[in-house]
C-alpha atoms as a PDB file:
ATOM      1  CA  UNK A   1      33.560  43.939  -5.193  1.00  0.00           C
ATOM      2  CA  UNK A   2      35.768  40.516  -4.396  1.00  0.00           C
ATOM      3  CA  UNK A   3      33.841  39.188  -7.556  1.00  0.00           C
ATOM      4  CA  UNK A   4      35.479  41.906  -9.580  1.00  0.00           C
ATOM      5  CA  UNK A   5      38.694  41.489  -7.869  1.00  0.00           C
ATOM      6  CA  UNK A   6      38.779  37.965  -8.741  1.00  0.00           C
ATOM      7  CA  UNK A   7      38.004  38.419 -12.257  1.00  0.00           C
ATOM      8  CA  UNK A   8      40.575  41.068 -12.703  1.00  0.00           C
ATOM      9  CA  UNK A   9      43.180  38.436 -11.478  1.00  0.00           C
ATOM     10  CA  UNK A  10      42.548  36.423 -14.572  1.00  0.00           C
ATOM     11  CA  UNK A  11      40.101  33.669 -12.953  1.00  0.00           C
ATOM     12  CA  UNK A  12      37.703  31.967 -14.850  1.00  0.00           C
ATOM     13  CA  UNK A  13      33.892  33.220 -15.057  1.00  0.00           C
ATOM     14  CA  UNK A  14      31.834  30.638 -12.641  1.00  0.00           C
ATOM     15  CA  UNK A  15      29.490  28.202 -14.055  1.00  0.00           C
ATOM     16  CA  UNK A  16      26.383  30.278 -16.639  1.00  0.00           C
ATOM     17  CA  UNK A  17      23.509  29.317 -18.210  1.00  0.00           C
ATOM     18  CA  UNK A  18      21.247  31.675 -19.547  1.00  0.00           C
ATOM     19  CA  UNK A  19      19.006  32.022 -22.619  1.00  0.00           C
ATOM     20  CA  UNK A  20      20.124  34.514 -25.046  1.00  0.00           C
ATOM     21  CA  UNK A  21      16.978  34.432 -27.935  1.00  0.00           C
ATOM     22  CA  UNK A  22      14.613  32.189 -29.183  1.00  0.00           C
ATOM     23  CA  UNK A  23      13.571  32.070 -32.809  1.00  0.00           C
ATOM     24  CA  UNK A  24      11.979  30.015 -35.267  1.00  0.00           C
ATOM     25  CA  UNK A  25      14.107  28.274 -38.242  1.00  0.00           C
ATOM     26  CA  UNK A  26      12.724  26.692 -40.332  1.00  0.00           C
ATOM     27  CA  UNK A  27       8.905  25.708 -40.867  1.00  0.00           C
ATOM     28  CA  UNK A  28       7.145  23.909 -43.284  1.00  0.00           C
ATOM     29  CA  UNK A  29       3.403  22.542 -43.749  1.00  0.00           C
ATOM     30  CA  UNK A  30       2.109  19.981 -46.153  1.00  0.00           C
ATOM     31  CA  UNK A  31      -1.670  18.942 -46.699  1.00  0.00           C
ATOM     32  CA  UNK A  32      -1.291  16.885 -49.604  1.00  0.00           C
ATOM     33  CA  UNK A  33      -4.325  15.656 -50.295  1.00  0.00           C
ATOM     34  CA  UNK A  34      -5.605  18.756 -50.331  1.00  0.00           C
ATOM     35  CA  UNK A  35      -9.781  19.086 -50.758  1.00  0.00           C
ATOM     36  CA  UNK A  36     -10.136  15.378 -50.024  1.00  0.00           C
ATOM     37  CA  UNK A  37      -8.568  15.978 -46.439  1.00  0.00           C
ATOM     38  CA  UNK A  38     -11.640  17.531 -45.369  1.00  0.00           C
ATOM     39  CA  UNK A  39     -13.947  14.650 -46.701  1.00  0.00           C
ATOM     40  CA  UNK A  40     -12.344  12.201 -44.525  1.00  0.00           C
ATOM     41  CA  UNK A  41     -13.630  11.065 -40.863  1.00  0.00           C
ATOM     42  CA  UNK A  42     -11.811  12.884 -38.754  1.00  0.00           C
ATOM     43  CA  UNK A  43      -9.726  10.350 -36.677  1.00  0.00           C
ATOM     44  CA  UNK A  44      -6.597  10.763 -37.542  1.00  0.00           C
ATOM     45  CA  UNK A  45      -3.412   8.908 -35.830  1.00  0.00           C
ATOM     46  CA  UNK A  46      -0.856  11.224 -35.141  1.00  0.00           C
ATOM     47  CA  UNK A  47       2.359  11.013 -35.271  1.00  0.00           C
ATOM     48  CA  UNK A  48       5.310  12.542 -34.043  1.00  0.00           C
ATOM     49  CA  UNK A  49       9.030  12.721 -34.171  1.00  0.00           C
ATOM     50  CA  UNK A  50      11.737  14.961 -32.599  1.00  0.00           C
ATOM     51  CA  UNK A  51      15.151  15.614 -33.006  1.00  0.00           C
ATOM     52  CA  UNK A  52      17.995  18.331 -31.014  1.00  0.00           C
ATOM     53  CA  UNK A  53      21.248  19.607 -32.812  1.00  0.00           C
ATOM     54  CA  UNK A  54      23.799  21.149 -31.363  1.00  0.00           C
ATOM     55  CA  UNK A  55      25.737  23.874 -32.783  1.00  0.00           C
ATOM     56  CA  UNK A  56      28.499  25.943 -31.481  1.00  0.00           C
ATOM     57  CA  UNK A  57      28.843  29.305 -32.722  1.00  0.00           C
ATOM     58  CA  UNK A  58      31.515  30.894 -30.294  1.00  0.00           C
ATOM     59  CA  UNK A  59      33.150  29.840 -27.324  1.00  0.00           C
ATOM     60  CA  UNK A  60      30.127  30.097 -24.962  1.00  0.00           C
ATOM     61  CA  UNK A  61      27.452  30.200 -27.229  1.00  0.00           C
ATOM     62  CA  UNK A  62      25.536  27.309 -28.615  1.00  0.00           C
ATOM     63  CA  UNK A  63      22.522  27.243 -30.829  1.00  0.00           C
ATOM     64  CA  UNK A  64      20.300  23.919 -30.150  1.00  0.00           C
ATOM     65  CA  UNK A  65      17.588  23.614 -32.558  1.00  0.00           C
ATOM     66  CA  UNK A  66      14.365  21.528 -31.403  1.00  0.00           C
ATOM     67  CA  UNK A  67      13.448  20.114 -35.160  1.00  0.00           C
ATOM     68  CA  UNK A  68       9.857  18.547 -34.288  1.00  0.00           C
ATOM     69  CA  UNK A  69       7.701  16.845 -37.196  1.00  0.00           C
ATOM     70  CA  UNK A  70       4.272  16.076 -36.668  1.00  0.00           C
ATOM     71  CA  UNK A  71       1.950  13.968 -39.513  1.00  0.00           C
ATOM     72  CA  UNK A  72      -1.847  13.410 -39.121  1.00  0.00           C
ATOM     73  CA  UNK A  73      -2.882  10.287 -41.369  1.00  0.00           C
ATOM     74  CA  UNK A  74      -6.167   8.855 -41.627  1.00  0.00           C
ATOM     75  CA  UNK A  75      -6.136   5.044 -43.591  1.00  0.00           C
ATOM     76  CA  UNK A  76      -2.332   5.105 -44.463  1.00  0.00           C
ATOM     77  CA  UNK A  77      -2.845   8.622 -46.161  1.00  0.00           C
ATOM     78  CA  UNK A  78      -1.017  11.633 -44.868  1.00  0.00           C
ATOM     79  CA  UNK A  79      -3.816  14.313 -43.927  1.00  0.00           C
ATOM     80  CA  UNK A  80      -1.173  17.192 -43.070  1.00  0.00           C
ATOM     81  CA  UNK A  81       2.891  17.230 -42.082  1.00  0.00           C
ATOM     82  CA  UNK A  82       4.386  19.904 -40.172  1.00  0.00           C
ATOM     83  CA  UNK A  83       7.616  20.469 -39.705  1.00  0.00           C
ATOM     84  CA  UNK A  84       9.175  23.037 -37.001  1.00  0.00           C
ATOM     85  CA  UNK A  85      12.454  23.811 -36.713  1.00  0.00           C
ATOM     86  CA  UNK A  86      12.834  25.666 -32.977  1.00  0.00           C
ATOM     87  CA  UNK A  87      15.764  27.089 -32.167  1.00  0.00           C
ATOM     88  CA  UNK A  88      17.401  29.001 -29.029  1.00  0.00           C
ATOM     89  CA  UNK A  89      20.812  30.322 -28.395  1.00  0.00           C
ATOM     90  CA  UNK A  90      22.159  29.426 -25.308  1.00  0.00           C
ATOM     91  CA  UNK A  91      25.081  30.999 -22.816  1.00  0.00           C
ATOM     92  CA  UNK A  92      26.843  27.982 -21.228  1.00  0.00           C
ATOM     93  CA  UNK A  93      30.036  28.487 -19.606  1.00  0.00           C
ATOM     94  CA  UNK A  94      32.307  26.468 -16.926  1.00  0.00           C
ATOM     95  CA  UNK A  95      30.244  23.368 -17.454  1.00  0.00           C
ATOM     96  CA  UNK A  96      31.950  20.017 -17.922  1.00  0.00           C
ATOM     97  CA  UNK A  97      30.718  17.517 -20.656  1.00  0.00           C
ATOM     98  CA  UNK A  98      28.443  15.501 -18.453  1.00  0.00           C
ATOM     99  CA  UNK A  99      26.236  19.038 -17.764  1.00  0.00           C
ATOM    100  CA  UNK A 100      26.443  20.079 -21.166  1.00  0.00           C
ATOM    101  CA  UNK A 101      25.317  16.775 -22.442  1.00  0.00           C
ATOM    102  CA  UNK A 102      21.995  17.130 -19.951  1.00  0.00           C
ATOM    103  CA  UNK A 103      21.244  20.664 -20.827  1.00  0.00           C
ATOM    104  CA  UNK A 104      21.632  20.231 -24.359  1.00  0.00           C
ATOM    105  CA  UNK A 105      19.082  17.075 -24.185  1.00  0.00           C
ATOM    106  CA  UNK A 106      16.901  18.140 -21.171  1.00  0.00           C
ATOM    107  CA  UNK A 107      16.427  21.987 -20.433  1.00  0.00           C
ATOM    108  CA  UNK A 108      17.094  23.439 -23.944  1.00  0.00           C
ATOM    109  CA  UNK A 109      14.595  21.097 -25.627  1.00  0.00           C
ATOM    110  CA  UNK A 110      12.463  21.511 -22.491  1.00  0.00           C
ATOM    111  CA  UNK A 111      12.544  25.763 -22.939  1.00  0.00           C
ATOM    112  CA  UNK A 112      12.085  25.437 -26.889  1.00  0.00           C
ATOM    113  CA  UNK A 113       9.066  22.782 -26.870  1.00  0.00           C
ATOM    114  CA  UNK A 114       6.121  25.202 -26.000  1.00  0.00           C
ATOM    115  CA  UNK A 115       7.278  27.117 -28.932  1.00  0.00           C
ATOM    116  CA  UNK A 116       7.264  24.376 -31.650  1.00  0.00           C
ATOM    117  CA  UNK A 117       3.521  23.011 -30.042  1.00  0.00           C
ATOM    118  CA  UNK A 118       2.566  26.804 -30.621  1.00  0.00           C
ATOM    119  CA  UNK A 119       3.341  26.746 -34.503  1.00  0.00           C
ATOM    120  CA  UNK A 120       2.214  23.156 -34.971  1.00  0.00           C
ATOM    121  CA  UNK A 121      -1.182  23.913 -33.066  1.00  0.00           C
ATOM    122  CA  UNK A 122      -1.169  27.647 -35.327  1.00  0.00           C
ATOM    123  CA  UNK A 123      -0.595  25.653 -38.684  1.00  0.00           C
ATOM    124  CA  UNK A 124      -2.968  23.045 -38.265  1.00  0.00           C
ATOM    125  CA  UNK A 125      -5.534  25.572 -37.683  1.00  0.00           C
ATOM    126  CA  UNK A 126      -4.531  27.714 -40.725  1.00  0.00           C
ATOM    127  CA  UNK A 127      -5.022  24.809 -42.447  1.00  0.00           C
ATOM    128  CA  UNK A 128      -8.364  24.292 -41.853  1.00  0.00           C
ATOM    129  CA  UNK A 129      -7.622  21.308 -39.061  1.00  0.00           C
ATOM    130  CA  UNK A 130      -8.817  21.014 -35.687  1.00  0.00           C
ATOM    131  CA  UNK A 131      -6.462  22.303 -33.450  1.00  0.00           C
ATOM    132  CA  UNK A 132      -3.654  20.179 -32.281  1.00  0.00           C
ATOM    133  CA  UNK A 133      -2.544  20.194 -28.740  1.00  0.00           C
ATOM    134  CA  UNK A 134      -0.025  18.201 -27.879  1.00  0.00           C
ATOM    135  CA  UNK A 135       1.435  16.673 -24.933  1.00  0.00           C
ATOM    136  CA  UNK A 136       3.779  17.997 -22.811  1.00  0.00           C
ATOM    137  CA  UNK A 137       7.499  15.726 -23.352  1.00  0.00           C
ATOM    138  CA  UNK A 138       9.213  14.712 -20.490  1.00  0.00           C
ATOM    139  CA  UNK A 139      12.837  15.358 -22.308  1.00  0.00           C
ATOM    140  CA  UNK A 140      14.376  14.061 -18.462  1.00  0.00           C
ATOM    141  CA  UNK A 141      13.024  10.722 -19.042  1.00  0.00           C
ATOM    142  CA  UNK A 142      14.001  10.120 -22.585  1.00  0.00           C
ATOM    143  CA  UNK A 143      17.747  11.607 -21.639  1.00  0.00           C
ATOM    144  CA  UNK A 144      18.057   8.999 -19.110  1.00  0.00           C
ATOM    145  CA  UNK A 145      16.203   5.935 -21.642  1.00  0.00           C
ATOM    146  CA  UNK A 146      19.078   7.029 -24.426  1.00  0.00           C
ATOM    147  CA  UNK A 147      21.754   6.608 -22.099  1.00  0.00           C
ATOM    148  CA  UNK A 148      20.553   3.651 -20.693  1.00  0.00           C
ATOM    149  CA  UNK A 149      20.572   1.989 -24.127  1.00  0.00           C
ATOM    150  CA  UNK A 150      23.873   3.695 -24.747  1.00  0.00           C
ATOM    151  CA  UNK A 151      25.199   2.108 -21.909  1.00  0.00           C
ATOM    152  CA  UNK A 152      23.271  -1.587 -22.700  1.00  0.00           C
ATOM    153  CA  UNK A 153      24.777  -1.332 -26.287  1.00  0.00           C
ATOM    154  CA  UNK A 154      28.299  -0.847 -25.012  1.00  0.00           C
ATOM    155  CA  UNK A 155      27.649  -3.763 -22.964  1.00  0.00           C
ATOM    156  CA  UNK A 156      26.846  -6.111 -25.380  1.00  0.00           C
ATOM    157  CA  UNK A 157      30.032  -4.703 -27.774  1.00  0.00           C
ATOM    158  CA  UNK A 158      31.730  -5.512 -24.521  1.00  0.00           C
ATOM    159  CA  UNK A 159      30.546  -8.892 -24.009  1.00  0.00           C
ATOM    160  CA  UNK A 160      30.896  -9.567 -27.509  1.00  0.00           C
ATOM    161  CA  UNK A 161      34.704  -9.100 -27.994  1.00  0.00           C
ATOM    162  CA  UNK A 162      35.520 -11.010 -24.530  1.00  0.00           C
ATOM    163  CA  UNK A 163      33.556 -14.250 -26.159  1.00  0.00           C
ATOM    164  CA  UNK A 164      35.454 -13.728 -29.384  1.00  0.00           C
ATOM    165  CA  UNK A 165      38.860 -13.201 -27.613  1.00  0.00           C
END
């Protein structure tokens, strides 16, 4: 009852986060040497790359999209590509920039990641591949690593314009 009250007086919501769908965007699968994939020895390197975007789509609701590609290549040829495009829309309100910032590069990409392993691990198979699991990401730990060399390469701009001034 005092929440309502308060809210009726014209103050802000409090602080929200909450998860509003989850949904795959885009996907796409490559095996480009087709037949000859499957006469190779299977010991493939594999390698993977991620990417989050942020996009705002109303005041208090943000869609980040997980875009994760994977590539198995045996000898310098690519075996198979995936690419997964995960996506969630996300209520965030009463948060200031420094939150935002660690949701939108910790616990969105760490909510959406199961789901973009699933489809990798599901096209690999379809495609006649062993299954692919792959490791978990700690998203915390490469947060903290990008604004550590954020903070390094402001640094050196730093240093560098005292020495020429």
């Amino acid at each position: 009852m005092a929440d309502d009250n308060n809210n009726q007086q014209g103050e802000a919501a409090p602080n929200h986060f909450a998860l509003q769908r989850i949904y795959l965007k885009d996907l796409s699968f490559e095996s480009p040497l087709g037949v000859e994939a499957f006469k190779q020895n299977w010991q493939p390197k594999i390698n993977q790359d991620l990417n989050t975007n942020v996009n705002k789509i109303e005041d208090d609701l943000f869609e980040v999209v997980l875009k994760l590609t994977v590539s198995a290549v045996i000898e310098d040829k690519t075996v198979f590509l995936v690419e997964v495009q995960q996506a969630g829309l996300f209520m965030i309100r009463q948060l200031d920039p420094r939150q935002m910032a660690q949701l939108f590069n910790t616990v969105c990409p760490q909510i959406l990641f199961p789901y973009a392993r699933e489809v990798i691990d599901s096209c690999a198979v379809k495609g006649s591949f062993p299954a692919l699991n792959l490791p978990p990401i700690n998203f915390d730990a490469l947060f903290l690593r990008a604004i550590q060399q954020a903070q390094a390469a402001q640094m050196e701009k730093d240093t560098s314009q005292a020495v020429t001034n």
